[in-house]
PDB file of N, CA and C in Angstrom:
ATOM      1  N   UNK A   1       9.136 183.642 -33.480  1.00  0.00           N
ATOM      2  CA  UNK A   1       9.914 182.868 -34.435  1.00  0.00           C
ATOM      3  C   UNK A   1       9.248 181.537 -34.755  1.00  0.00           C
ATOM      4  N   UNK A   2       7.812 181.346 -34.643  1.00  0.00           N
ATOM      5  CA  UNK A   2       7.029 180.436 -34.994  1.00  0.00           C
ATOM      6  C   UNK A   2       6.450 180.352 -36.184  1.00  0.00           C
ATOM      7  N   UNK A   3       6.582 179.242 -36.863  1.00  0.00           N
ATOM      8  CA  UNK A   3       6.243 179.281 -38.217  1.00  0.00           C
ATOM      9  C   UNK A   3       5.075 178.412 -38.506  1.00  0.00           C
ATOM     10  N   UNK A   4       4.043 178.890 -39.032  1.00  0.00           N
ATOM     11  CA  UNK A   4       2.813 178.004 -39.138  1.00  0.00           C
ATOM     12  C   UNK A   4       2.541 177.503 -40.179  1.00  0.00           C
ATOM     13  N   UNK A   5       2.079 175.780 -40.500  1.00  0.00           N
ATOM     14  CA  UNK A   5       1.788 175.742 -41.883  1.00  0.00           C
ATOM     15  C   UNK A   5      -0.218 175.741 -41.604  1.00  0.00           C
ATOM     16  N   UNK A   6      -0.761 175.974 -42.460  1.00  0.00           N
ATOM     17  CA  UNK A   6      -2.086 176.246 -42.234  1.00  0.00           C
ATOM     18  C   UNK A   6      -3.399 175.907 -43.512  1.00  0.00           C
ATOM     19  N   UNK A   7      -3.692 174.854 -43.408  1.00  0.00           N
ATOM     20  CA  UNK A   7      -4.623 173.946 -44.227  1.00  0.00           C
ATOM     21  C   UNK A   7      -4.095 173.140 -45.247  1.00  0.00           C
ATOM     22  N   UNK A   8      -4.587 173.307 -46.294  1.00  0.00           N
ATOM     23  CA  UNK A   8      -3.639 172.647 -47.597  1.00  0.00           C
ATOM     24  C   UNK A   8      -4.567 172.137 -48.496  1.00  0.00           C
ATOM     25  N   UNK A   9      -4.018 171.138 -49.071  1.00  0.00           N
ATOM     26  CA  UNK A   9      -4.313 169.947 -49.524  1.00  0.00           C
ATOM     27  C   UNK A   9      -3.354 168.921 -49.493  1.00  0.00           C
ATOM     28  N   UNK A  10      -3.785 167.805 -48.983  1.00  0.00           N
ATOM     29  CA  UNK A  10      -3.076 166.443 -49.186  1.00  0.00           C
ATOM     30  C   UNK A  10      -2.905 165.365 -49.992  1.00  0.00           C
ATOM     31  N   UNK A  11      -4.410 165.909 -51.201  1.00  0.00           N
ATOM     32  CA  UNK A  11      -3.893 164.390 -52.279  1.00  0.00           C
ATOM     33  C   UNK A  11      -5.057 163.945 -52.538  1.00  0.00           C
ATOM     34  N   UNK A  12      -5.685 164.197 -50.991  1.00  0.00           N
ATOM     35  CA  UNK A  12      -7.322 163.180 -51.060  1.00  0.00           C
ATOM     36  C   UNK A  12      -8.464 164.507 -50.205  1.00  0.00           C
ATOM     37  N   UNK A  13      -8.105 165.306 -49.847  1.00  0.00           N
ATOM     38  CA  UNK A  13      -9.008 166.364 -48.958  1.00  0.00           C
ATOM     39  C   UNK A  13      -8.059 167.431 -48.499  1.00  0.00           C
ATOM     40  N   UNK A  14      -9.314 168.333 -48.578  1.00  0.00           N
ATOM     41  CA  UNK A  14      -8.720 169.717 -47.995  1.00  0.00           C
ATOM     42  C   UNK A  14      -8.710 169.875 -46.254  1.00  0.00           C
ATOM     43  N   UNK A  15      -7.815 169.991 -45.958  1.00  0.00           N
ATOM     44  CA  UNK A  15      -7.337 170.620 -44.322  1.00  0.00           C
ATOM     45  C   UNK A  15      -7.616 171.517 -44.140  1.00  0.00           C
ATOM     46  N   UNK A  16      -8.024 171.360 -42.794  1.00  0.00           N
ATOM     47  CA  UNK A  16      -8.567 172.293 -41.105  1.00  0.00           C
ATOM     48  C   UNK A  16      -7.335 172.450 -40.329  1.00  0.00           C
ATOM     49  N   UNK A  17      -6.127 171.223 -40.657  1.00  0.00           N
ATOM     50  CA  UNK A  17      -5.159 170.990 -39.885  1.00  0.00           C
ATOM     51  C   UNK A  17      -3.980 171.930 -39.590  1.00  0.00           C
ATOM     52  N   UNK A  18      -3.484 172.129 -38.824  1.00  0.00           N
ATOM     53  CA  UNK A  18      -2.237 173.448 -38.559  1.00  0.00           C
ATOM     54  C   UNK A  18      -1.307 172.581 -37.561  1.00  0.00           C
ATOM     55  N   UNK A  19      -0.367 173.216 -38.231  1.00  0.00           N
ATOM     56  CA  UNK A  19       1.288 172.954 -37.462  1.00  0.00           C
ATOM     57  C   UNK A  19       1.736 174.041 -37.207  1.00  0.00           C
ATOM     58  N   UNK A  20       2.648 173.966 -36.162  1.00  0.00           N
ATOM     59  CA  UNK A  20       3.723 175.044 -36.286  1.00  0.00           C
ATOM     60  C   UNK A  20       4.970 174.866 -35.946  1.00  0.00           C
ATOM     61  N   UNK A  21       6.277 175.346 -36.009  1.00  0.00           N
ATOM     62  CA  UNK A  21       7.649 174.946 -35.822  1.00  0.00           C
ATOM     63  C   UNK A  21       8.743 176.056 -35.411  1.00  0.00           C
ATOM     64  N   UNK A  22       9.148 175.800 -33.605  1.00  0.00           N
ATOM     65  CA  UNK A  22       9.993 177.193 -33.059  1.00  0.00           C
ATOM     66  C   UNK A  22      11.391 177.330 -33.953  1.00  0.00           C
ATOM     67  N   UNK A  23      11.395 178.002 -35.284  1.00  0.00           N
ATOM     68  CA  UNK A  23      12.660 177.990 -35.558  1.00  0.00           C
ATOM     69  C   UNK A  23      13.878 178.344 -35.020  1.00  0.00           C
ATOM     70  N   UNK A  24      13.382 178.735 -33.774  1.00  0.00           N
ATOM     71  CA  UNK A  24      14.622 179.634 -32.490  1.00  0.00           C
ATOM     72  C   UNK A  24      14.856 177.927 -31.522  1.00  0.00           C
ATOM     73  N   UNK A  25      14.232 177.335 -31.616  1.00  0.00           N
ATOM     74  CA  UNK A  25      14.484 176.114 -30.903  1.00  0.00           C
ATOM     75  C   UNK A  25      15.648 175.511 -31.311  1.00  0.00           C
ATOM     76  N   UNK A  26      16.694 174.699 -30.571  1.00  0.00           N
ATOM     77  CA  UNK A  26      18.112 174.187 -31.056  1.00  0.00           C
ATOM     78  C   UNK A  26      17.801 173.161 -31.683  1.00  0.00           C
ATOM     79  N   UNK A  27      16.662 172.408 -31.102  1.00  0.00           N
ATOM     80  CA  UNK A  27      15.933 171.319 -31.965  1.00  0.00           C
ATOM     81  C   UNK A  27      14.931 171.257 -32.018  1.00  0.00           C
ATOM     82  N   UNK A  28      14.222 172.029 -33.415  1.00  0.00           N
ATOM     83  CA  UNK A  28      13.076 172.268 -33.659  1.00  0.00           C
ATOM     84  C   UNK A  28      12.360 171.006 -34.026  1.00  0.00           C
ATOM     85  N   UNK A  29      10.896 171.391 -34.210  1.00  0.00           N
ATOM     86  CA  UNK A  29      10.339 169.924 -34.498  1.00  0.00           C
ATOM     87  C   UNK A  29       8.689 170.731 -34.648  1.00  0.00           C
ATOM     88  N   UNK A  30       7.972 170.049 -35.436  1.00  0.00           N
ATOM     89  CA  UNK A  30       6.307 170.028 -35.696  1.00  0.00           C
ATOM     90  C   UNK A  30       5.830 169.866 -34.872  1.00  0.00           C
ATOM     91  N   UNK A  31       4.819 170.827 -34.071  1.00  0.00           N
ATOM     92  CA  UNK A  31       3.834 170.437 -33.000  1.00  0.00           C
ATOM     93  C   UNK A  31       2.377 171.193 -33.362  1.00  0.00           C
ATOM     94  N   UNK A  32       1.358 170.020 -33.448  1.00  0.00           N
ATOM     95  CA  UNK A  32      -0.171 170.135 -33.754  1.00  0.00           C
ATOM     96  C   UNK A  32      -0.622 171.399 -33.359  1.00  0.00           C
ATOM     97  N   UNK A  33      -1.374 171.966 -33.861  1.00  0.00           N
ATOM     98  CA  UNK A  33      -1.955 173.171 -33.070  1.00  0.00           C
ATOM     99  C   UNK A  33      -3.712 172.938 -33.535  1.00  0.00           C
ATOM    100  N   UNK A  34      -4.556 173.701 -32.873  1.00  0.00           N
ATOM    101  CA  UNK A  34      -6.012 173.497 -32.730  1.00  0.00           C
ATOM    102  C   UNK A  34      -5.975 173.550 -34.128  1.00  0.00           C
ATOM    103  N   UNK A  35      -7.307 172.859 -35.001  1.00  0.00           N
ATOM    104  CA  UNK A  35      -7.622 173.118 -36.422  1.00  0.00           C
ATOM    105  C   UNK A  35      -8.647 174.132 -36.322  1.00  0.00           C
ATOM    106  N   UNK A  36      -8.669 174.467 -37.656  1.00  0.00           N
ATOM    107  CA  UNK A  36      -9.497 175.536 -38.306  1.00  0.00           C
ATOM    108  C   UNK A  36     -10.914 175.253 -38.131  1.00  0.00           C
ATOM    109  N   UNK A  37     -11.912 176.238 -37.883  1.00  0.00           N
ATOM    110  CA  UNK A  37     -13.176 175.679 -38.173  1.00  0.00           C
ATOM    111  C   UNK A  37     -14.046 175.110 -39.552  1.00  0.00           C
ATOM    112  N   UNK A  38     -13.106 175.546 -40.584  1.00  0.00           N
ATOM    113  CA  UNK A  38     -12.942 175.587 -42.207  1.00  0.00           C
ATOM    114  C   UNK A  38     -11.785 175.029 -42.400  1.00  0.00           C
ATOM    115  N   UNK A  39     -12.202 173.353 -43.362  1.00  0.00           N
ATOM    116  CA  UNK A  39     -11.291 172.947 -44.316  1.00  0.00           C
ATOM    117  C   UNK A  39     -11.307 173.849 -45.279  1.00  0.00           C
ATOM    118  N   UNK A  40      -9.516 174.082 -45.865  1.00  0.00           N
ATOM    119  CA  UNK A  40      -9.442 175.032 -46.832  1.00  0.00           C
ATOM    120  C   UNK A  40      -8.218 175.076 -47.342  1.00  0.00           C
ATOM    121  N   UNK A  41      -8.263 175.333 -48.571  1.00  0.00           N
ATOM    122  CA  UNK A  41      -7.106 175.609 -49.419  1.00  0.00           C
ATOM    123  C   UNK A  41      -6.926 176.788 -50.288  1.00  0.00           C
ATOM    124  N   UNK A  42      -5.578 177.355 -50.876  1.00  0.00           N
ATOM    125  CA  UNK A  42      -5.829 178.486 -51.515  1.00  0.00           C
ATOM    126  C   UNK A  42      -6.674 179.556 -51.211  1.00  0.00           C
ATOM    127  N   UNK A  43      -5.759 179.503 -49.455  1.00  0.00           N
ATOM    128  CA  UNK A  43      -6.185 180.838 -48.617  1.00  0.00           C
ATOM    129  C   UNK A  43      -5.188 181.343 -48.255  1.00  0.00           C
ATOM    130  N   UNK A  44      -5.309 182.710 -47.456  1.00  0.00           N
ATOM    131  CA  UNK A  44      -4.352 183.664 -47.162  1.00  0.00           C
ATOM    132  C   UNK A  44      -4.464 183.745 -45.946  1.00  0.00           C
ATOM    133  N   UNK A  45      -3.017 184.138 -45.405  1.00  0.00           N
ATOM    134  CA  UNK A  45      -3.097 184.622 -44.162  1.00  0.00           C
ATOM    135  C   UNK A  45      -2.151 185.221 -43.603  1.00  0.00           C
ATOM    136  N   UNK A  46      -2.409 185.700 -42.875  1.00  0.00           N
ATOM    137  CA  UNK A  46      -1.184 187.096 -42.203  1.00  0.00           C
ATOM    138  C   UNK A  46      -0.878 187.111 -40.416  1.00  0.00           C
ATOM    139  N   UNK A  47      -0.269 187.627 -39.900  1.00  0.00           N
ATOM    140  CA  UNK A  47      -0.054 187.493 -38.713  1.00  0.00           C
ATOM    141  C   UNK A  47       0.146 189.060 -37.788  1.00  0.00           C
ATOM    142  N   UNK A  48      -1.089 188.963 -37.163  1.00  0.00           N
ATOM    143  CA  UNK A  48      -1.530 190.097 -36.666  1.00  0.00           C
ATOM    144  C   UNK A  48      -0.556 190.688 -35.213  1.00  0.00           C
ATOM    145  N   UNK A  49      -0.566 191.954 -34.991  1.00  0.00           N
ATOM    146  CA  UNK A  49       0.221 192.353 -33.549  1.00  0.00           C
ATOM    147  C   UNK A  49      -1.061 193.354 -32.532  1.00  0.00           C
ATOM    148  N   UNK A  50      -0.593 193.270 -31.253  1.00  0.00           N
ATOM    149  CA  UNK A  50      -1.274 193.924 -30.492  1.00  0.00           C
ATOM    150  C   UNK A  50      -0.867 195.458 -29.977  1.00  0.00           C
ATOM    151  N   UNK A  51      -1.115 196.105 -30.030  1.00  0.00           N
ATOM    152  CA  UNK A  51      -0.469 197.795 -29.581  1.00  0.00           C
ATOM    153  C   UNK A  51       0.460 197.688 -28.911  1.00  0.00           C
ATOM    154  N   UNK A  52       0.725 196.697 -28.086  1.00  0.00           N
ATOM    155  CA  UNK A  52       1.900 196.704 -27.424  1.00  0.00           C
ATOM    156  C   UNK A  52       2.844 195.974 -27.851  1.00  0.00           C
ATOM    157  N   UNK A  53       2.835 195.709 -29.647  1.00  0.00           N
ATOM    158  CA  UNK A  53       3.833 195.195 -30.444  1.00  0.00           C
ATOM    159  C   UNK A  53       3.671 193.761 -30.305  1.00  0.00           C
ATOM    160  N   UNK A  54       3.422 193.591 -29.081  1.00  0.00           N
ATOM    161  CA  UNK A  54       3.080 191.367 -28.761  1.00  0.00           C
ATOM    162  C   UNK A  54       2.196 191.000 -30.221  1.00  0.00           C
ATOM    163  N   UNK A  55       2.697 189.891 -30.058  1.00  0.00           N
ATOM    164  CA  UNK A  55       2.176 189.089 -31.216  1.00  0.00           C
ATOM    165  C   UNK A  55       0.072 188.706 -30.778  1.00  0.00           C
ATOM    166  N   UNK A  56      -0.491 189.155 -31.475  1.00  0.00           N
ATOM    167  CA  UNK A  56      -2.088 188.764 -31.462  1.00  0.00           C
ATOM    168  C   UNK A  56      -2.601 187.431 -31.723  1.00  0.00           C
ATOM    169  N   UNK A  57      -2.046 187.328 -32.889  1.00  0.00           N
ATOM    170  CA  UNK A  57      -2.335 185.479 -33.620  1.00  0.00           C
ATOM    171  C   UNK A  57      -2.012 185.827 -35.324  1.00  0.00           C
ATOM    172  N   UNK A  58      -2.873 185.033 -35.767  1.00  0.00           N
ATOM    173  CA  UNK A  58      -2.826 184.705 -37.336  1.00  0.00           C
ATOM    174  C   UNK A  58      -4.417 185.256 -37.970  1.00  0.00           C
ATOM    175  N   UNK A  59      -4.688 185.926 -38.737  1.00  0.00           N
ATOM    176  CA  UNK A  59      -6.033 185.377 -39.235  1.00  0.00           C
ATOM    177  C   UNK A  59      -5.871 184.855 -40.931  1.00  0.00           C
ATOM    178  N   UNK A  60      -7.173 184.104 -41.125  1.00  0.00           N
ATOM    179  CA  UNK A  60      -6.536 183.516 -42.507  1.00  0.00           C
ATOM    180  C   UNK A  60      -8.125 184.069 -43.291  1.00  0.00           C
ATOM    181  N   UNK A  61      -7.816 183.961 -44.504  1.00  0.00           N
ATOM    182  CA  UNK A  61      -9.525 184.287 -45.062  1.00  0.00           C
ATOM    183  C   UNK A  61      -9.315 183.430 -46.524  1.00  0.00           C
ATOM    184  N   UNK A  62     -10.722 183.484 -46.769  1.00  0.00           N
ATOM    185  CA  UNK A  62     -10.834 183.085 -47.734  1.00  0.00           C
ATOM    186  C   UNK A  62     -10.608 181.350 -48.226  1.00  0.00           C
ATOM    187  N   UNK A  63     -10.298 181.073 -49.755  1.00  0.00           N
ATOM    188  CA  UNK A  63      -9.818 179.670 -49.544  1.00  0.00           C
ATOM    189  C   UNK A  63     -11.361 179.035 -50.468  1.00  0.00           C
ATOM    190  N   UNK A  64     -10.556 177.511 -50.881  1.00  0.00           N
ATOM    191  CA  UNK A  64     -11.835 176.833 -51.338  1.00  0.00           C
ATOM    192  C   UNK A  64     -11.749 175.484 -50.451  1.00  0.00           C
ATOM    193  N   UNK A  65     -12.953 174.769 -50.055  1.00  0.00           N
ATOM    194  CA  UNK A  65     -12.866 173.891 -49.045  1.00  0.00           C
ATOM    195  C   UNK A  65     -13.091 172.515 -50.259  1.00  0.00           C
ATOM    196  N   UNK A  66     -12.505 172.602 -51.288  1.00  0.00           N
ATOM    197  CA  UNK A  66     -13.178 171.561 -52.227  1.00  0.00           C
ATOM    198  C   UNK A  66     -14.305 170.698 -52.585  1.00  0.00           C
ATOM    199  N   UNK A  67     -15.357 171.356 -51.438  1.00  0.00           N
ATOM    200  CA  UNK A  67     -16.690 170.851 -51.748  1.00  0.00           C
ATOM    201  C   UNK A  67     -17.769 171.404 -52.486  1.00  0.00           C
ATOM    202  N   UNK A  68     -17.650 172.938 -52.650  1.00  0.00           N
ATOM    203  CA  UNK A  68     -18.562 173.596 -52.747  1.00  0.00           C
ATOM    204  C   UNK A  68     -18.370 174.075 -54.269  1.00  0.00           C
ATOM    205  N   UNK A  69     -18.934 174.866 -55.087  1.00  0.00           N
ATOM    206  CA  UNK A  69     -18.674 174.902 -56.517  1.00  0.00           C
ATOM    207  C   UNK A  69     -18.068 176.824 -56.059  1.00  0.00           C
ATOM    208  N   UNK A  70     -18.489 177.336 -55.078  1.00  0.00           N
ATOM    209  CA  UNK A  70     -18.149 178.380 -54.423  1.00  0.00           C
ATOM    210  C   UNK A  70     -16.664 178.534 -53.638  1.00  0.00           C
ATOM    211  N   UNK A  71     -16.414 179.794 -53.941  1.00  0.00           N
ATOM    212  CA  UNK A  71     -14.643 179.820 -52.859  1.00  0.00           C
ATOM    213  C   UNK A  71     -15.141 180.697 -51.910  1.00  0.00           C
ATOM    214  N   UNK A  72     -14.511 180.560 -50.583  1.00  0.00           N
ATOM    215  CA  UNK A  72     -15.139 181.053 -49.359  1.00  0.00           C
ATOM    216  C   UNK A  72     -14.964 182.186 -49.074  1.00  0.00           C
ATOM    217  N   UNK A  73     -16.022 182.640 -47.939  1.00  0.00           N
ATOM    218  CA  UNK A  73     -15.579 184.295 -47.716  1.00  0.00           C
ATOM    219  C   UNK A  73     -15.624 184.308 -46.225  1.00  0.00           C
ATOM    220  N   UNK A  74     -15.322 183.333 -45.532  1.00  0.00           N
ATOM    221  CA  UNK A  74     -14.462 182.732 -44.412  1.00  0.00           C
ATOM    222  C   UNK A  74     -13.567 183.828 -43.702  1.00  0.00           C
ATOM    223  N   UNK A  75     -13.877 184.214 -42.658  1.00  0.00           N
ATOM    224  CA  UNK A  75     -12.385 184.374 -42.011  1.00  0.00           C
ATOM    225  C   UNK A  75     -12.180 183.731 -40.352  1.00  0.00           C
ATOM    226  N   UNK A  76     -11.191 183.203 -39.795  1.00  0.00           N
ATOM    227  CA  UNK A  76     -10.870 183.034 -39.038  1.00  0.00           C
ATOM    228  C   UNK A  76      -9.790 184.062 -38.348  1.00  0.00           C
ATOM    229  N   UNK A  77     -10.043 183.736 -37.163  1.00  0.00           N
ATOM    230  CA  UNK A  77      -8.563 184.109 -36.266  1.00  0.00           C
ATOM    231  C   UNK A  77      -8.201 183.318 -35.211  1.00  0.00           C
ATOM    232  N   UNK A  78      -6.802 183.198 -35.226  1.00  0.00           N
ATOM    233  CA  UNK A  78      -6.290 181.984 -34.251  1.00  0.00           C
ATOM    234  C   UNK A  78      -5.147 182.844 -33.356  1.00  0.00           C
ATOM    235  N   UNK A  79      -6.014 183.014 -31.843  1.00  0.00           N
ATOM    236  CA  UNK A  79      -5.280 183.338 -30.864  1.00  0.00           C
ATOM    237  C   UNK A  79      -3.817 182.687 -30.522  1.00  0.00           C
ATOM    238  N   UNK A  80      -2.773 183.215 -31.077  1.00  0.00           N
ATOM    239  CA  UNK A  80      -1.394 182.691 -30.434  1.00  0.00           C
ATOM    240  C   UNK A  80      -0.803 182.704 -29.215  1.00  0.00           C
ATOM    241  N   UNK A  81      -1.534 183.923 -28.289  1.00  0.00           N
ATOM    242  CA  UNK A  81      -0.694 184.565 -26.744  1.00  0.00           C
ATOM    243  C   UNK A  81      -1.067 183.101 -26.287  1.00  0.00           C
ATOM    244  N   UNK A  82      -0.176 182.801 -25.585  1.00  0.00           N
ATOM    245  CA  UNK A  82      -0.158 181.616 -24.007  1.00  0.00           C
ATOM    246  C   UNK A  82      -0.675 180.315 -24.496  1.00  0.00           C
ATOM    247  N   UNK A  83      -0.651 179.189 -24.135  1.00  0.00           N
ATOM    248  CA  UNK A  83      -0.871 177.822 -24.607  1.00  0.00           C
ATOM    249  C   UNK A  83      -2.388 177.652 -24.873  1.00  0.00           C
ATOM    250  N   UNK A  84      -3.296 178.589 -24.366  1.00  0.00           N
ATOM    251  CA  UNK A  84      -4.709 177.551 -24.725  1.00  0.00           C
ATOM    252  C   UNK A  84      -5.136 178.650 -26.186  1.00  0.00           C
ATOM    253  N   UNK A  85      -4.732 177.949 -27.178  1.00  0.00           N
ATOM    254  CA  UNK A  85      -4.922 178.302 -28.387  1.00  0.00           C
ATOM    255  C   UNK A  85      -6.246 177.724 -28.930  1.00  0.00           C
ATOM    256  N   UNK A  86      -7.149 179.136 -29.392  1.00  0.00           N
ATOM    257  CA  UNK A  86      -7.905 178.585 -30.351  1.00  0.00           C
ATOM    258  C   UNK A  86      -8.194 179.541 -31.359  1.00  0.00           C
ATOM    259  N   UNK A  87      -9.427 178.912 -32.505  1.00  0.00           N
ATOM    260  CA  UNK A  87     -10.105 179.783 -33.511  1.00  0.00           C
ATOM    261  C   UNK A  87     -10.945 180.616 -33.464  1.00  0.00           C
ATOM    262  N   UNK A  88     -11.613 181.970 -33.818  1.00  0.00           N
ATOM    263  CA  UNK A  88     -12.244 182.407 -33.371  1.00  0.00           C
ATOM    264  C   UNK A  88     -13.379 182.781 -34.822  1.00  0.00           C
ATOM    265  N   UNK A  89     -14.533 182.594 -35.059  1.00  0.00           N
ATOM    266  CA  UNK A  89     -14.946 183.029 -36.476  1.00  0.00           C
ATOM    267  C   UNK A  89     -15.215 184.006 -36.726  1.00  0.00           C
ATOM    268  N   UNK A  90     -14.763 184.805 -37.547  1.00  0.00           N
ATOM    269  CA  UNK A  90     -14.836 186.563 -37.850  1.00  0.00           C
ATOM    270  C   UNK A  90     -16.058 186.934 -38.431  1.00  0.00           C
ATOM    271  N   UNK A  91     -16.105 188.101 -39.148  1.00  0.00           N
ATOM    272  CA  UNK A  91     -17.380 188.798 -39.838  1.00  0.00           C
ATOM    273  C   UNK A  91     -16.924 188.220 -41.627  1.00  0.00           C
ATOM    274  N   UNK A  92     -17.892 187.288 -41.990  1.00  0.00           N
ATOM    275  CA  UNK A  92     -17.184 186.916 -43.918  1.00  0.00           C
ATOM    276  C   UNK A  92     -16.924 187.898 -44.456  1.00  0.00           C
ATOM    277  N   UNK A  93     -16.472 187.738 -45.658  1.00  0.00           N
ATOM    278  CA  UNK A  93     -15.885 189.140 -46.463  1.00  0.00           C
ATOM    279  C   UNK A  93     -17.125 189.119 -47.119  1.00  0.00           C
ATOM    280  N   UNK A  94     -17.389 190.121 -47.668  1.00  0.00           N
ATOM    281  CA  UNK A  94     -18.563 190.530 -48.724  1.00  0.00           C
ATOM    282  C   UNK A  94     -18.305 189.635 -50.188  1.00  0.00           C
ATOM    283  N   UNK A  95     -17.177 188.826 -50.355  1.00  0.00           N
ATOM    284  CA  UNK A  95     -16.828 188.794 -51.597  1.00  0.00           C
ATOM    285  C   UNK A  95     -16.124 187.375 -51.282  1.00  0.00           C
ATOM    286  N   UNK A  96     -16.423 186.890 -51.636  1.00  0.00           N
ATOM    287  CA  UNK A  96     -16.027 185.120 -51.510  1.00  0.00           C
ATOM    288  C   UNK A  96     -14.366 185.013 -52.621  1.00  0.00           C
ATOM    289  N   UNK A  97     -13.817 184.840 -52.138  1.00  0.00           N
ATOM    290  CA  UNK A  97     -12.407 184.602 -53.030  1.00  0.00           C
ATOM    291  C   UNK A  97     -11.606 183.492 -52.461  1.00  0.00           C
ATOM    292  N   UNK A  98     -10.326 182.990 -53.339  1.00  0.00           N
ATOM    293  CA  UNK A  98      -9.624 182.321 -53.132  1.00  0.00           C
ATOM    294  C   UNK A  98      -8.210 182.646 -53.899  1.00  0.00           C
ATOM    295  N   UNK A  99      -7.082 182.362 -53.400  1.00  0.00           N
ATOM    296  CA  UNK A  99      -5.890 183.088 -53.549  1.00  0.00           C
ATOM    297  C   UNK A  99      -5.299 183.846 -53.600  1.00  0.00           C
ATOM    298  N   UNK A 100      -6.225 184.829 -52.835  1.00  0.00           N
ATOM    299  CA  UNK A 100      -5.870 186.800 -52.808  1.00  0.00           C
ATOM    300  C   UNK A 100      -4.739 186.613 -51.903  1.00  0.00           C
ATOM    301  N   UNK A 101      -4.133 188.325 -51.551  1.00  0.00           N
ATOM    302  CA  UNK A 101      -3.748 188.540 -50.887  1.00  0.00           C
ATOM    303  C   UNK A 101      -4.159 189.196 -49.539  1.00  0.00           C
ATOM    304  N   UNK A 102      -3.358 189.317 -48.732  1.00  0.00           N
ATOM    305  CA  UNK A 102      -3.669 189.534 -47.352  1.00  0.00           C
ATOM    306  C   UNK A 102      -2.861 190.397 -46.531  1.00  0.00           C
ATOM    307  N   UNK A 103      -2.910 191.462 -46.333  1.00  0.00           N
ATOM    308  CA  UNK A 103      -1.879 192.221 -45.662  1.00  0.00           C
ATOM    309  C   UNK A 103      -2.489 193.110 -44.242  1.00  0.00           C
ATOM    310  N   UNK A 104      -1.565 193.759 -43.200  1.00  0.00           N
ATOM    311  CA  UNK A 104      -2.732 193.866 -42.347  1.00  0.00           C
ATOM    312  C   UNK A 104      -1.606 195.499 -42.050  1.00  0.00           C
ATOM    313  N   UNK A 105      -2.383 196.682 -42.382  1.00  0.00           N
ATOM    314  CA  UNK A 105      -1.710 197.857 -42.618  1.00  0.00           C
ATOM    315  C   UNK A 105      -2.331 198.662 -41.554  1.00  0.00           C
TER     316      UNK A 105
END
């Protein structure tokens, strides 16, 4: 029941930065989570499970980091099981995009 927000933009630069928020908590609240290895915006991302139904993490792809005249073909994955959370960098997509979709079937 964790809800992640995951890069963005703020106004002045694109985010690496991630939050997340226990909506099952009686008093929920924003707590930091590791950043991305990629600032990025106008990316996708989905939230993966493990065979035994447990939650895996998030992976996100794609995205433009506002520097490049290029949109990325990036993917990450961010381990959720147990507190020492991090990113992990995947295989790029063949195809550099930004604002696709993302589904994990």
């Amino acid at each position: 029941n964790r809800l992640f927000a995951i890069g963005g933009w703020d106004g002045a630069s694109y985010l690496a930065s991630v939050e997340s928020i226990d909506l099952a908590h009686p008093d929920p609240s924003w707590r930091k989570e590791p950043d991305m290895r990629t600032a990025r915006s106008y990316s996708s991302a989905t939230r993966t499970t493990l065979e035994s139904g447990q939650d895996g993490g998030i992976v996100v792809m794609g995205g433009w980091d506002g520097l490049s005249s290029d949109r990325l073909d990036t993917v990450e994955f961010l381990d959720v099981r147990g507190a020492a959370r991090s990113w992990t960098q995947l295989t790029p997509m063949r195809s550099a995009r930004y604002g696709g979709g993302l589904v994990l079937a």
